[in-house]
C-alpha atoms as a PDB file:
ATOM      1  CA  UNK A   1     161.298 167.762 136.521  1.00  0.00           C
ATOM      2  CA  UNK A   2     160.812 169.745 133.558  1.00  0.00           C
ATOM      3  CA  UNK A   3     157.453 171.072 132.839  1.00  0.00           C
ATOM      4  CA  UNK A   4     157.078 170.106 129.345  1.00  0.00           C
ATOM      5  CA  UNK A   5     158.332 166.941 130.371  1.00  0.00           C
ATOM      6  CA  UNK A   6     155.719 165.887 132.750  1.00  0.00           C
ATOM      7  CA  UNK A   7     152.539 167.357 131.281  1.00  0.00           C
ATOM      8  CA  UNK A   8     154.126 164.859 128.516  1.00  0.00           C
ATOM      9  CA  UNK A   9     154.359 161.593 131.098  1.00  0.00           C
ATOM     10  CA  UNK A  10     150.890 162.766 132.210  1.00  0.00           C
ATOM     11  CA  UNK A  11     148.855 162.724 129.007  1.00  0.00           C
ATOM     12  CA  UNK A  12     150.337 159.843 128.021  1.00  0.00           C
ATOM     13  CA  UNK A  13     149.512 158.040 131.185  1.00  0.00           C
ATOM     14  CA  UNK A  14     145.940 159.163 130.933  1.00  0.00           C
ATOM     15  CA  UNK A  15     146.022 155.478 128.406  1.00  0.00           C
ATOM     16  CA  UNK A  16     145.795 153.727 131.073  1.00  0.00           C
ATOM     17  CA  UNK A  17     146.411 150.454 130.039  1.00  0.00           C
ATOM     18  CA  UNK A  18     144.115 147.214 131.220  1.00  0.00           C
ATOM     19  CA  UNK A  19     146.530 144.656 131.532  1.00  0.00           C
ATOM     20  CA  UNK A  20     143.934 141.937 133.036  1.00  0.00           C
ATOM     21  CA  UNK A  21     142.340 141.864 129.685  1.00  0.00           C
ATOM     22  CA  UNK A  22     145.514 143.016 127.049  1.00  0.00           C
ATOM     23  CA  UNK A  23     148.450 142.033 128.708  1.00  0.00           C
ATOM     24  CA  UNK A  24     148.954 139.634 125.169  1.00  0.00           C
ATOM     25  CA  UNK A  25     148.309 143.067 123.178  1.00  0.00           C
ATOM     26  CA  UNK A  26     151.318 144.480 125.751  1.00  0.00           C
ATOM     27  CA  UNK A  27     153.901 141.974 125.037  1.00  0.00           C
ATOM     28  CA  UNK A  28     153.157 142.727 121.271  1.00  0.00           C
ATOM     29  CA  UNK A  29     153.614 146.295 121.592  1.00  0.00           C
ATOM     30  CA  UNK A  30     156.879 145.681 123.117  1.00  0.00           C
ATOM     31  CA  UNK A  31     158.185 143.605 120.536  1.00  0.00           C
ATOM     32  CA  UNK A  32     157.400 145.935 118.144  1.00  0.00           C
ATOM     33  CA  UNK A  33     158.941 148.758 119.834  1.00  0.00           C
ATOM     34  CA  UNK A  34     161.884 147.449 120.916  1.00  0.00           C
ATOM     35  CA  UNK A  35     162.809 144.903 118.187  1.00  0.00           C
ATOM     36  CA  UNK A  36     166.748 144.953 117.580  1.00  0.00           C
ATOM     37  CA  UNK A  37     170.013 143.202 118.839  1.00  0.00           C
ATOM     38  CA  UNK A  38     173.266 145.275 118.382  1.00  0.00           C
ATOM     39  CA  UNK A  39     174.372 143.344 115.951  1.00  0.00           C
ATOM     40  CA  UNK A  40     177.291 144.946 114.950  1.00  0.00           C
ATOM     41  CA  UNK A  41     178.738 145.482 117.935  1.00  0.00           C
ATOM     42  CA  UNK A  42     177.474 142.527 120.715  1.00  0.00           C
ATOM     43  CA  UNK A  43     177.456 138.934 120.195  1.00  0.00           C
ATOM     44  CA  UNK A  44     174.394 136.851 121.226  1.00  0.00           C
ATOM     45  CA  UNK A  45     174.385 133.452 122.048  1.00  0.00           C
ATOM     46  CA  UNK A  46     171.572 130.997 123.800  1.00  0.00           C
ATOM     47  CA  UNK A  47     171.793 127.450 125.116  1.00  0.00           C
ATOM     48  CA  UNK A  48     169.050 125.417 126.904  1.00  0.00           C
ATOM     49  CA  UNK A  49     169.260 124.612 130.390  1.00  0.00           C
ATOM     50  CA  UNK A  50     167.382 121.028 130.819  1.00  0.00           C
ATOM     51  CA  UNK A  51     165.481 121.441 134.498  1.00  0.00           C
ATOM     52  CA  UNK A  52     163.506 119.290 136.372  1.00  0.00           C
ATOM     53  CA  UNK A  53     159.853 119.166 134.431  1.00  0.00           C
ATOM     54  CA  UNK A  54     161.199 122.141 132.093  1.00  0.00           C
ATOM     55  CA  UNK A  55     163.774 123.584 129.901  1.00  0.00           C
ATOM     56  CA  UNK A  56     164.604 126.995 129.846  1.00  0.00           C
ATOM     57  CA  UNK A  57     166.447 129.113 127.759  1.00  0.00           C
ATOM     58  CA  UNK A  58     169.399 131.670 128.520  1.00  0.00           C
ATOM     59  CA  UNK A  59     171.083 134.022 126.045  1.00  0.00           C
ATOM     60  CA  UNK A  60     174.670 135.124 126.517  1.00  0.00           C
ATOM     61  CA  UNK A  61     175.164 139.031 125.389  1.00  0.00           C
ATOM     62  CA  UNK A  62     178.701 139.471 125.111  1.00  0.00           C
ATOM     63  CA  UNK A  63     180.128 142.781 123.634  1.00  0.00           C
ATOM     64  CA  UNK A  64     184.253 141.702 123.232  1.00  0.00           C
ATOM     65  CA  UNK A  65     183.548 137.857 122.835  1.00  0.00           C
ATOM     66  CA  UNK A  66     186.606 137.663 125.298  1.00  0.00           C
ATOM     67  CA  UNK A  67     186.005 135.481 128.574  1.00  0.00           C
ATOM     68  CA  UNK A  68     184.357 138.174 130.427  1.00  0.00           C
ATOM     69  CA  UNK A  69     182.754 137.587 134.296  1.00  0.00           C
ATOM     70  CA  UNK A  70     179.116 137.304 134.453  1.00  0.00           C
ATOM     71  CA  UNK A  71     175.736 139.153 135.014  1.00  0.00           C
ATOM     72  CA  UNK A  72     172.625 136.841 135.376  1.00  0.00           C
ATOM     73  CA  UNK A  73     169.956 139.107 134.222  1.00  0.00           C
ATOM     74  CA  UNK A  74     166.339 138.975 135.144  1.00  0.00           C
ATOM     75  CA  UNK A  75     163.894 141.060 132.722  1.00  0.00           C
ATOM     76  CA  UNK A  76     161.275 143.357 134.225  1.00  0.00           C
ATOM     77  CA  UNK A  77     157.590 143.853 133.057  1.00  0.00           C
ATOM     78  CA  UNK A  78     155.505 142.893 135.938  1.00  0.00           C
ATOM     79  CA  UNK A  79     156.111 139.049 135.905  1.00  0.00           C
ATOM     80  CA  UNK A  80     153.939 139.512 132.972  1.00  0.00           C
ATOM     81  CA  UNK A  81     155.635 141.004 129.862  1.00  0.00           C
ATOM     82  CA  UNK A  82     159.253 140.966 128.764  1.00  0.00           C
ATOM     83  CA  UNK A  83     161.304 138.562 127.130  1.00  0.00           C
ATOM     84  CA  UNK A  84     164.705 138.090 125.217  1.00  0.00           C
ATOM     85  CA  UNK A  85     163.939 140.253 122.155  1.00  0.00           C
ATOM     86  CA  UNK A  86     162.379 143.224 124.280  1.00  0.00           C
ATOM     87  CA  UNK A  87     165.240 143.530 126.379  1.00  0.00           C
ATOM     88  CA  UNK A  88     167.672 142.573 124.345  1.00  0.00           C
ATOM     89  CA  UNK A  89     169.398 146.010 123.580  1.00  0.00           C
ATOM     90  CA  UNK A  90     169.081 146.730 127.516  1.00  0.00           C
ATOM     91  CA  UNK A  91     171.375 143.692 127.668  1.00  0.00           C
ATOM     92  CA  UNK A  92     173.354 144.127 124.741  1.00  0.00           C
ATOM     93  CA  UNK A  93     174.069 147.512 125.902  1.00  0.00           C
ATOM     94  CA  UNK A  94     174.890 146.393 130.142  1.00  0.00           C
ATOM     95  CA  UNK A  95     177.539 143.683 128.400  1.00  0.00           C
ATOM     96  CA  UNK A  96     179.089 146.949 126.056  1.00  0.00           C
ATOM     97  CA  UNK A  97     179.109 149.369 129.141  1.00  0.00           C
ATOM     98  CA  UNK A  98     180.190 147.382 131.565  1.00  0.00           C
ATOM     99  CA  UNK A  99     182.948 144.513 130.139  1.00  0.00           C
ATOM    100  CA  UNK A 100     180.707 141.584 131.318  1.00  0.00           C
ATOM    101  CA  UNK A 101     179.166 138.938 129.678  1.00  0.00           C
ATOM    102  CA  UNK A 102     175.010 138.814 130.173  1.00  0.00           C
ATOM    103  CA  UNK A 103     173.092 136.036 130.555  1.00  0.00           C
ATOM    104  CA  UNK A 104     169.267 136.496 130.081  1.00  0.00           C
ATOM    105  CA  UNK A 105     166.985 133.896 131.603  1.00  0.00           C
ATOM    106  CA  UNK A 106     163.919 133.313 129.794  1.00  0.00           C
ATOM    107  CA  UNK A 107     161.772 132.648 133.074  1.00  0.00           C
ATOM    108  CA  UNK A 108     158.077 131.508 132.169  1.00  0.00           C
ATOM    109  CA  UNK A 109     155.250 134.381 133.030  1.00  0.00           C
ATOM    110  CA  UNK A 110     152.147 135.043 134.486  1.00  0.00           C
ATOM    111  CA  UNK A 111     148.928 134.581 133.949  1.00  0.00           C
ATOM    112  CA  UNK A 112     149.936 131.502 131.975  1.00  0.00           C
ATOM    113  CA  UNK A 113     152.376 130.252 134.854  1.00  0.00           C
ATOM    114  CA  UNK A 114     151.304 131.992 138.113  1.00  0.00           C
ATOM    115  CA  UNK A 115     153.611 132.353 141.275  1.00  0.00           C
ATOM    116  CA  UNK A 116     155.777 130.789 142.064  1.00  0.00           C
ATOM    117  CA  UNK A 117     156.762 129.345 138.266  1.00  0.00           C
ATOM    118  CA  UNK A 118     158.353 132.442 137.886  1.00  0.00           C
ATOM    119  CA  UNK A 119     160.880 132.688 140.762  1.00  0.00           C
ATOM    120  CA  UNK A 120     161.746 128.977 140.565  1.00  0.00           C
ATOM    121  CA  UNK A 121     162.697 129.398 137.191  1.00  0.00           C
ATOM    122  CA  UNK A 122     165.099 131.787 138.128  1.00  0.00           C
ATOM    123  CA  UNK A 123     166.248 130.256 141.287  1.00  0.00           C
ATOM    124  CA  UNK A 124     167.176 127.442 139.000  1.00  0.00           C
ATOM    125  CA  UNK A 125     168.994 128.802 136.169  1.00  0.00           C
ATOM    126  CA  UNK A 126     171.134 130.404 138.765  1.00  0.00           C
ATOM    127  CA  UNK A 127     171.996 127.698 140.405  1.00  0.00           C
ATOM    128  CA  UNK A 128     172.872 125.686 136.891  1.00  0.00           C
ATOM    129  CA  UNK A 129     174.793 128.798 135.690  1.00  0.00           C
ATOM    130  CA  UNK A 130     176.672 128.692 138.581  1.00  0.00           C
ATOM    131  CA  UNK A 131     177.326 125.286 139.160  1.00  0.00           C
ATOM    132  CA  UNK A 132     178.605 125.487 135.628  1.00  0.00           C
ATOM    133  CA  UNK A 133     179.932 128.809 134.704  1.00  0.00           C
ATOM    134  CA  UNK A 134     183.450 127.807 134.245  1.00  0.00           C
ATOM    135  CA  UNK A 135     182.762 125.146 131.851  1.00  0.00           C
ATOM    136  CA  UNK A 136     180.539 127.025 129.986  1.00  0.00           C
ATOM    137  CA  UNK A 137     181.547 130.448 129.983  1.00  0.00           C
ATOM    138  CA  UNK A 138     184.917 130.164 131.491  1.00  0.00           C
ATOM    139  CA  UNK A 139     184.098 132.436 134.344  1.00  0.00           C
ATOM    140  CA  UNK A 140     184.525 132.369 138.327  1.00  0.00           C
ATOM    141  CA  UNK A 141     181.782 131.729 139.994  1.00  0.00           C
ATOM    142  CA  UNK A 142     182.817 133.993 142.418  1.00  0.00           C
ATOM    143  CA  UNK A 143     182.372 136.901 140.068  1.00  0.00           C
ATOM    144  CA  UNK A 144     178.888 136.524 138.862  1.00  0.00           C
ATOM    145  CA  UNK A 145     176.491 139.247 139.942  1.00  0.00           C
ATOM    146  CA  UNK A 146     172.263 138.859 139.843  1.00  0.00           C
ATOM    147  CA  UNK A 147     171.250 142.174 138.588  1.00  0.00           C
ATOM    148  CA  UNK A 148     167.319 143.145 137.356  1.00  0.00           C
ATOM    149  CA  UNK A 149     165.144 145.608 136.941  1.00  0.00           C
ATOM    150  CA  UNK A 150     161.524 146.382 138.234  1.00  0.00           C
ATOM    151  CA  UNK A 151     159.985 142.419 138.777  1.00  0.00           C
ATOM    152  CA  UNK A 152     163.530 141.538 137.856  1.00  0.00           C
ATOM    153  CA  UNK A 153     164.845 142.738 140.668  1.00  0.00           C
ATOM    154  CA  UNK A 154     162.366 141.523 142.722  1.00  0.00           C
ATOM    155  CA  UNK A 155     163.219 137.870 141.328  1.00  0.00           C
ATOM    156  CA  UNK A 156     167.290 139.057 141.625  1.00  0.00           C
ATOM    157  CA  UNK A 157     166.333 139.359 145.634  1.00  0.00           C
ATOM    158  CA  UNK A 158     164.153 136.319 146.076  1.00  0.00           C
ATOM    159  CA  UNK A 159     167.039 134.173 144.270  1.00  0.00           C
ATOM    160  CA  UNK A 160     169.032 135.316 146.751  1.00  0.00           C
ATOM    161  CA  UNK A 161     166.995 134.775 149.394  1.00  0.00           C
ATOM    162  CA  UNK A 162     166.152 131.363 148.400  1.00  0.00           C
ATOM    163  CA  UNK A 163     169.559 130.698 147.823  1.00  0.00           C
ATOM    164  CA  UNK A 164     170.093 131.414 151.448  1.00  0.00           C
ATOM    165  CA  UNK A 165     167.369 129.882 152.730  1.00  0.00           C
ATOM    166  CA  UNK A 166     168.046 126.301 150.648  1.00  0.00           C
ATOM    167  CA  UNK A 167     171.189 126.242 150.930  1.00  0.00           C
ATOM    168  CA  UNK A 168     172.499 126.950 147.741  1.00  0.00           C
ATOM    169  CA  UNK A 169     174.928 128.380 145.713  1.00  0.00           C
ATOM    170  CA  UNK A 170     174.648 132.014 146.936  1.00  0.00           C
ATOM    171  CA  UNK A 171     176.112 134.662 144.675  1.00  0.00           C
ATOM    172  CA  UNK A 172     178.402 138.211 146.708  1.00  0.00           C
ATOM    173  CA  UNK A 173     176.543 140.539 144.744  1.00  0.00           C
ATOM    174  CA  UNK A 174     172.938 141.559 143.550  1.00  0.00           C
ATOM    175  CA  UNK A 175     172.251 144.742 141.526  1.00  0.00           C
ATOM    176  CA  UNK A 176     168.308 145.918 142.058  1.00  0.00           C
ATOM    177  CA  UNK A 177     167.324 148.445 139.899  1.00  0.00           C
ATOM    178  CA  UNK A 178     163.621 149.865 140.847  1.00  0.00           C
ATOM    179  CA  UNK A 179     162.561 146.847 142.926  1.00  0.00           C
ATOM    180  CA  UNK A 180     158.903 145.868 143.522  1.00  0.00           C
ATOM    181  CA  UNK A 181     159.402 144.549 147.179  1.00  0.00           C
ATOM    182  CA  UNK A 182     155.599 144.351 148.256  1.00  0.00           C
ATOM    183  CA  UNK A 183     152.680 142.753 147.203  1.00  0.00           C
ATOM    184  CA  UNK A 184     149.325 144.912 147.167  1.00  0.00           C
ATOM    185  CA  UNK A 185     148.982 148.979 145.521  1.00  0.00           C
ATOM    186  CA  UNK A 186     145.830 149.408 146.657  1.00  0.00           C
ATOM    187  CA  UNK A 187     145.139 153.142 147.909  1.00  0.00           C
ATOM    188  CA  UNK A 188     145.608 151.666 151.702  1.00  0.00           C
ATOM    189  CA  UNK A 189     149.338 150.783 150.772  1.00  0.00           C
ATOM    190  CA  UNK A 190     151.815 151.829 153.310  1.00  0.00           C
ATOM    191  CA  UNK A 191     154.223 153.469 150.751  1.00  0.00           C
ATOM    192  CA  UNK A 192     153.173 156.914 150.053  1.00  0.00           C
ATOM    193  CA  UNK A 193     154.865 156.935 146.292  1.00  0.00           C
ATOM    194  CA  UNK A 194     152.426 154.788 145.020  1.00  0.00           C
ATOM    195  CA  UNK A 195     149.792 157.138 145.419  1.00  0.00           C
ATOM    196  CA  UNK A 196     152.210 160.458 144.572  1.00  0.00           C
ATOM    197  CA  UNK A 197     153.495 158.932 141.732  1.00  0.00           C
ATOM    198  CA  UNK A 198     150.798 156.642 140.322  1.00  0.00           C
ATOM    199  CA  UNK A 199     148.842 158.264 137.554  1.00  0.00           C
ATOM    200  CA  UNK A 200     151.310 160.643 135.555  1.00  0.00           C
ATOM    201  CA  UNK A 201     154.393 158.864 135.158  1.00  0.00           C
ATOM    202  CA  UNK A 202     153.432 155.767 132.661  1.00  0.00           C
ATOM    203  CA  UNK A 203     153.737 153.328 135.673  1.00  0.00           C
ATOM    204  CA  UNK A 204     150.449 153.616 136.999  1.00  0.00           C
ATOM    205  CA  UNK A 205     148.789 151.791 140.227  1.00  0.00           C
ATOM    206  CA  UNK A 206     146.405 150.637 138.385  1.00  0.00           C
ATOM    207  CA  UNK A 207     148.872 148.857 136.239  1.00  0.00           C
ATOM    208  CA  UNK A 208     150.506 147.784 139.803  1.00  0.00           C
ATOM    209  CA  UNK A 209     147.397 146.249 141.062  1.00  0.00           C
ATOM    210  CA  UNK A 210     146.651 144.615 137.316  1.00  0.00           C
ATOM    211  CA  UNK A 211     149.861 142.711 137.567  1.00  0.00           C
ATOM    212  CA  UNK A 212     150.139 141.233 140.996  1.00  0.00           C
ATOM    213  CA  UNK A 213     146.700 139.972 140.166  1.00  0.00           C
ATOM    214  CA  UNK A 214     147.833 138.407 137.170  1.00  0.00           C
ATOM    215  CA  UNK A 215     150.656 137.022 138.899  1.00  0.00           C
ATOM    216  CA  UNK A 216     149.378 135.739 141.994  1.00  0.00           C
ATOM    217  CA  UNK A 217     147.770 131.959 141.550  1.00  0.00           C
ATOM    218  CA  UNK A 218     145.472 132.777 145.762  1.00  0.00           C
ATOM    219  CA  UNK A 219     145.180 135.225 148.490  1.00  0.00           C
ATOM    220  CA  UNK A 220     148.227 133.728 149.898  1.00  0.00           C
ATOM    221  CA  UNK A 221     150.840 134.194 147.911  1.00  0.00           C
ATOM    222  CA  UNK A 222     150.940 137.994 148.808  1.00  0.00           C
ATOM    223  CA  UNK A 223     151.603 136.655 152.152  1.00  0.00           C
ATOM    224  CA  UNK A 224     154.562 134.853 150.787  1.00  0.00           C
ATOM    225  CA  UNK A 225     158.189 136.596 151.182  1.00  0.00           C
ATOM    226  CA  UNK A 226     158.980 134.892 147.749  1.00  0.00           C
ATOM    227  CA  UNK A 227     156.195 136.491 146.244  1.00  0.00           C
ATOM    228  CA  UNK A 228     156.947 140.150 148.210  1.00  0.00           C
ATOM    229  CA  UNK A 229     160.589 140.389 149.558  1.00  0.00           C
ATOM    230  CA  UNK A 230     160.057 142.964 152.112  1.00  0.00           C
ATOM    231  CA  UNK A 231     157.394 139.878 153.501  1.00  0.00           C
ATOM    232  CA  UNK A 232     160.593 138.242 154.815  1.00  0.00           C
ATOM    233  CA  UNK A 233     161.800 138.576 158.412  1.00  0.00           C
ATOM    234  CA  UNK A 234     165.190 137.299 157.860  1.00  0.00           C
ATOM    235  CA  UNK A 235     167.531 140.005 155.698  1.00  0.00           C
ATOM    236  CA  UNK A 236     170.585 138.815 157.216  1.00  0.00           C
ATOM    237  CA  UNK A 237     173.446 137.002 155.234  1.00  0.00           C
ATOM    238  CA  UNK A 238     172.416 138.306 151.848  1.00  0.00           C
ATOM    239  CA  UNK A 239     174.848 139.081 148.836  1.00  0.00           C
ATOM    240  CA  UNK A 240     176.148 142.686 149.140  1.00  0.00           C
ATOM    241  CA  UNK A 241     173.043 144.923 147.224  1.00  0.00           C
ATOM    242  CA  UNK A 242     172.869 147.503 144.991  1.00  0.00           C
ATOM    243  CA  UNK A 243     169.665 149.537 145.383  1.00  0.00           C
ATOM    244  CA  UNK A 244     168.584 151.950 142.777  1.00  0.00           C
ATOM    245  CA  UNK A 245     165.193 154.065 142.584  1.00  0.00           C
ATOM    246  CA  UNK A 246     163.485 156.732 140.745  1.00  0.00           C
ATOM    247  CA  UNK A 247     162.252 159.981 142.171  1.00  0.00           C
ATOM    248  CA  UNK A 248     158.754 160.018 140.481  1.00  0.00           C
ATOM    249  CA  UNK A 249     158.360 156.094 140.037  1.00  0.00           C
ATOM    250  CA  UNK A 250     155.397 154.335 142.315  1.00  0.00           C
ATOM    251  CA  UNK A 251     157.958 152.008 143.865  1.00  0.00           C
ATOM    252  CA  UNK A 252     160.248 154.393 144.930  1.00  0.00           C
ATOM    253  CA  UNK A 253     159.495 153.849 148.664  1.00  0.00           C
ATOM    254  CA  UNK A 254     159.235 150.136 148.625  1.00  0.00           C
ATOM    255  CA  UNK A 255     162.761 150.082 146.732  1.00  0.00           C
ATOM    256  CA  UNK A 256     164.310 152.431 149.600  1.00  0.00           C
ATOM    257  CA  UNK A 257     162.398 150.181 152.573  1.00  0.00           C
ATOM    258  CA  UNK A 258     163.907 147.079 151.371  1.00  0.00           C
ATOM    259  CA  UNK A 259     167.667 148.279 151.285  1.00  0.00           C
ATOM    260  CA  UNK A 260     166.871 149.788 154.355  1.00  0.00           C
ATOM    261  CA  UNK A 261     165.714 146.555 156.040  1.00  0.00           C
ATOM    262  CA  UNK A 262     168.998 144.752 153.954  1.00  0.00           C
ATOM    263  CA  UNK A 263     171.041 147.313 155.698  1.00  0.00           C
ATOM    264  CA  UNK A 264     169.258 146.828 159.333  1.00  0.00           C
ATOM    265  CA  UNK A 265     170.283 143.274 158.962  1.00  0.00           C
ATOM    266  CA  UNK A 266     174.067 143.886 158.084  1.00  0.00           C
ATOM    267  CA  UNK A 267     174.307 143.665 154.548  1.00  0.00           C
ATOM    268  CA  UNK A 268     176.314 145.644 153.077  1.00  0.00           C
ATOM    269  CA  UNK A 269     174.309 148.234 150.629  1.00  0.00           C
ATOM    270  CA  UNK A 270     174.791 150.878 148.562  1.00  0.00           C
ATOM    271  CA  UNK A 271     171.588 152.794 147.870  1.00  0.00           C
ATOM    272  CA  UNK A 272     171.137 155.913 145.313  1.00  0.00           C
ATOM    273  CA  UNK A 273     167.748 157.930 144.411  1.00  0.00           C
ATOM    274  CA  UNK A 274     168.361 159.181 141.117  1.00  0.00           C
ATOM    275  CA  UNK A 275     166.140 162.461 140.861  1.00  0.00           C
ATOM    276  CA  UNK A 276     163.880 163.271 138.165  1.00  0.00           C
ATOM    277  CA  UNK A 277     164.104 159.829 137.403  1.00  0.00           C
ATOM    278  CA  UNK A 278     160.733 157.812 135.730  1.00  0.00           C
ATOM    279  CA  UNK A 279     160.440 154.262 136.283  1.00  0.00           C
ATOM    280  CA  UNK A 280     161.721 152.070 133.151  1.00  0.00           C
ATOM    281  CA  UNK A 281     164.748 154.411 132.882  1.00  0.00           C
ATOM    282  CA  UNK A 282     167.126 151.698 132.271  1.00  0.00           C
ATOM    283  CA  UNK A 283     165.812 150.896 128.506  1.00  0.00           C
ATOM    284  CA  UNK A 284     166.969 154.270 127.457  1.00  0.00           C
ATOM    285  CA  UNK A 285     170.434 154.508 125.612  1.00  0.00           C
ATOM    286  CA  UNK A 286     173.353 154.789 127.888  1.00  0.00           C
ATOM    287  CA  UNK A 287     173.977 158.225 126.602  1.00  0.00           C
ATOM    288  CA  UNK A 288     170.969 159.517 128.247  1.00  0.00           C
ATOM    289  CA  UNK A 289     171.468 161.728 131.338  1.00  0.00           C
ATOM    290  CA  UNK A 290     169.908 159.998 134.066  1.00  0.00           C
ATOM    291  CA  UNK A 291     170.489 156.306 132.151  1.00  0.00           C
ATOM    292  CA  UNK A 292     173.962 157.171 132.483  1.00  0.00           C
ATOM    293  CA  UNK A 293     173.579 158.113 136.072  1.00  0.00           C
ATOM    294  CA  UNK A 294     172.725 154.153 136.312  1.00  0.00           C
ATOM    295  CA  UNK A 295     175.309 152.938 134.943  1.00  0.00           C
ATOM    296  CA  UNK A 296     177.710 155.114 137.024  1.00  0.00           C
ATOM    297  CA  UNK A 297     176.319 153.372 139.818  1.00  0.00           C
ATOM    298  CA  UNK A 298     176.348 149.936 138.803  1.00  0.00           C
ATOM    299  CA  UNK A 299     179.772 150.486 137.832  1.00  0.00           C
ATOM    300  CA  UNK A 300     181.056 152.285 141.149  1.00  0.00           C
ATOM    301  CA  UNK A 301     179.247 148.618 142.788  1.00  0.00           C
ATOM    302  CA  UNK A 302     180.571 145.387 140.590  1.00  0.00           C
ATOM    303  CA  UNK A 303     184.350 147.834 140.509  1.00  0.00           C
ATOM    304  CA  UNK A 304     184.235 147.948 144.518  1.00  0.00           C
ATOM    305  CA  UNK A 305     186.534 145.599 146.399  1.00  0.00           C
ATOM    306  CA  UNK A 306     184.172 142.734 148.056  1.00  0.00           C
ATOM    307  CA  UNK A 307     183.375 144.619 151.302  1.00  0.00           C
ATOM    308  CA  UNK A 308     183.007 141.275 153.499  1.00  0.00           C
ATOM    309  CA  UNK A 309     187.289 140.544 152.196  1.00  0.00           C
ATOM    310  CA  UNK A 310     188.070 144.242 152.499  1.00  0.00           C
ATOM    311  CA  UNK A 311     186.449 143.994 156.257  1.00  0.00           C
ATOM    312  CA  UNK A 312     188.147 140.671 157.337  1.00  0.00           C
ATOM    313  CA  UNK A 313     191.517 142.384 155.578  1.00  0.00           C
ATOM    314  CA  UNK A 314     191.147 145.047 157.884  1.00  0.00           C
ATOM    315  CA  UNK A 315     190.300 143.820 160.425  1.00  0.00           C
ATOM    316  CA  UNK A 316     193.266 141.195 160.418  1.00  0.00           C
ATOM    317  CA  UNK A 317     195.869 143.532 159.605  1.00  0.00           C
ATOM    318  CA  UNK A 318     197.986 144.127 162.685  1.00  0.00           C
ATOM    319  CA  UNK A 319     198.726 147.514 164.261  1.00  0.00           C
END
């Protein structure tokens, strides 16, 4: 990494933000910084999915306003922070790079609604989308990927997982961009990256340990593979994963165990380190270098023939 570059990332990490006491202040701040829909060129829409005790709401992002196939999207920001209007451009911008239509769910956060509010939310949206997808968005459900970023793609995994596990509607793909796959960043944490990259690159631990603390309602929940994917002892029979993490980004390690234990398990995964890469990459413009390099990725992935068809295909095909 450039030198300027990280004596940058480093002082401005030094404001080390308490997010047990200002994570309200936080969600302001991002608001304000990242305030703006494309407008001009993608086409937002939201409709309100009536749940059991609950309705939620889920935006459509859709750059052509053609029937397009689908990306459920899961927002990042710790289970905390993040909402439609901060990620909206990150949304707006996946549906105009990538020809799909994007659904946001507006999943309910911590502190006000601990764990598990959050991935049950998401679990059911999912399942609604995709038990209605055609009517509603003209789409096969056999094309819709789950695809997040940071607690996003934690919530992308446990969706699947529960989805598995319930006996649901279970989706053939699942993009995971920076996953947080554990549950405690404390300095005896088993991944080495939290420590190596926890104080100069904006992600700190201390933010790490600040928002599982927020998130979690008791002790137990970090015992809980819903709460921390790589918790789970069962990785087989999962949608086909794409894994992407940052060279100088805390969960870096964590990321790379979990598609390792995905592949262990037989699930078909593709898994790229992009180097010099900072966690929170993906709210950068497309154009940017390494942004780019995500996007290259994630369209090499949803592109790719199903691997489970192509491998029956091939393996039917006589000699």
């Amino acid at each position: 990494m450039n030198k300027i570059i990280r004596s940058a990332l480093a002082a401005m990490s030094k404001y080390d933000i308490d997010l047990k006491n200002n994570y309200e202040q936080t969600r302001q701040f991002q608001h304000a910084t990242r305030p703006y829909v494309k407008k001009i060129t993608c086409n937002h829409m939201d409709r309100i999915l009536h749940l059991e005790g609950r309705d939620l709401l889920v935006r459509a992002f859709s750059h052509t306003g053609r029937v397009e196939p689908l990306l459920i999207f899961f927002h990042g920001g710790g289970f905390v922070t993040g909402d439609f209007d901060s990620y909206s451009n990150i949304c707006a911008s996946l549906s105009e790079e990538l020809g799909r239509k994007v659904l946001s769910v507006d999943y309910r956060l911590a502190p006000e609604h601990k764990f598990p509010a959050g991935p049950e939310d998401c679990y059911a949206a999912a399942q609604e989308i995709l038990r209605h997808c055609e009517d509603w968005y003209q789409a096969d459900p056999a094309d819709v990927i789950l695809i997040g970023d940071s607690a996003g793609a934690t919530l992308s995994c446990v969706v699947s997982m529960m989805a598995r596990d319930r006996g649901g509607i279970l989706p053939k793909k699942q993009i995971l961009i920076y996953p947080a796959a554990w549950c405690d960043y404390g300095d005896d944490t088993p991944f080495p990256s939290v420590r190596e990259n926890g104080t100069e690159y904006l992600l700190t631990q201390k933010q790490l340990i600040d928002y599982m603390e927020l998130y979690a309602s008791c002790p137990e929940d970090r015992e809980n593979p819903y709460f921390a994917p790589l918790r789970h002892t069962d990785f087989s029979g999962l949608p086909d994963t794409l894994v992407v993490t940052m060279e100088y980004d805390p969960l870096r390690d964590e990321g790379e165990a979990l598609a390792k234990r995905l592949k262990e398990h037989g699930t078909h995964v593709r898994a790229h380190r992009i180097k010099n890469g900072i966690h929170g990459m993906i709210a950068l413009p497309p154009s940017a270098p390494l942004t780019r390099e995500i996007y290259k990725y994630i369209t090499e992935f949803i592109t790719e023939v199903d691997y489970v068809e192509n491998k029956r295909s091939k393996v039917e095909t006589p000699r």
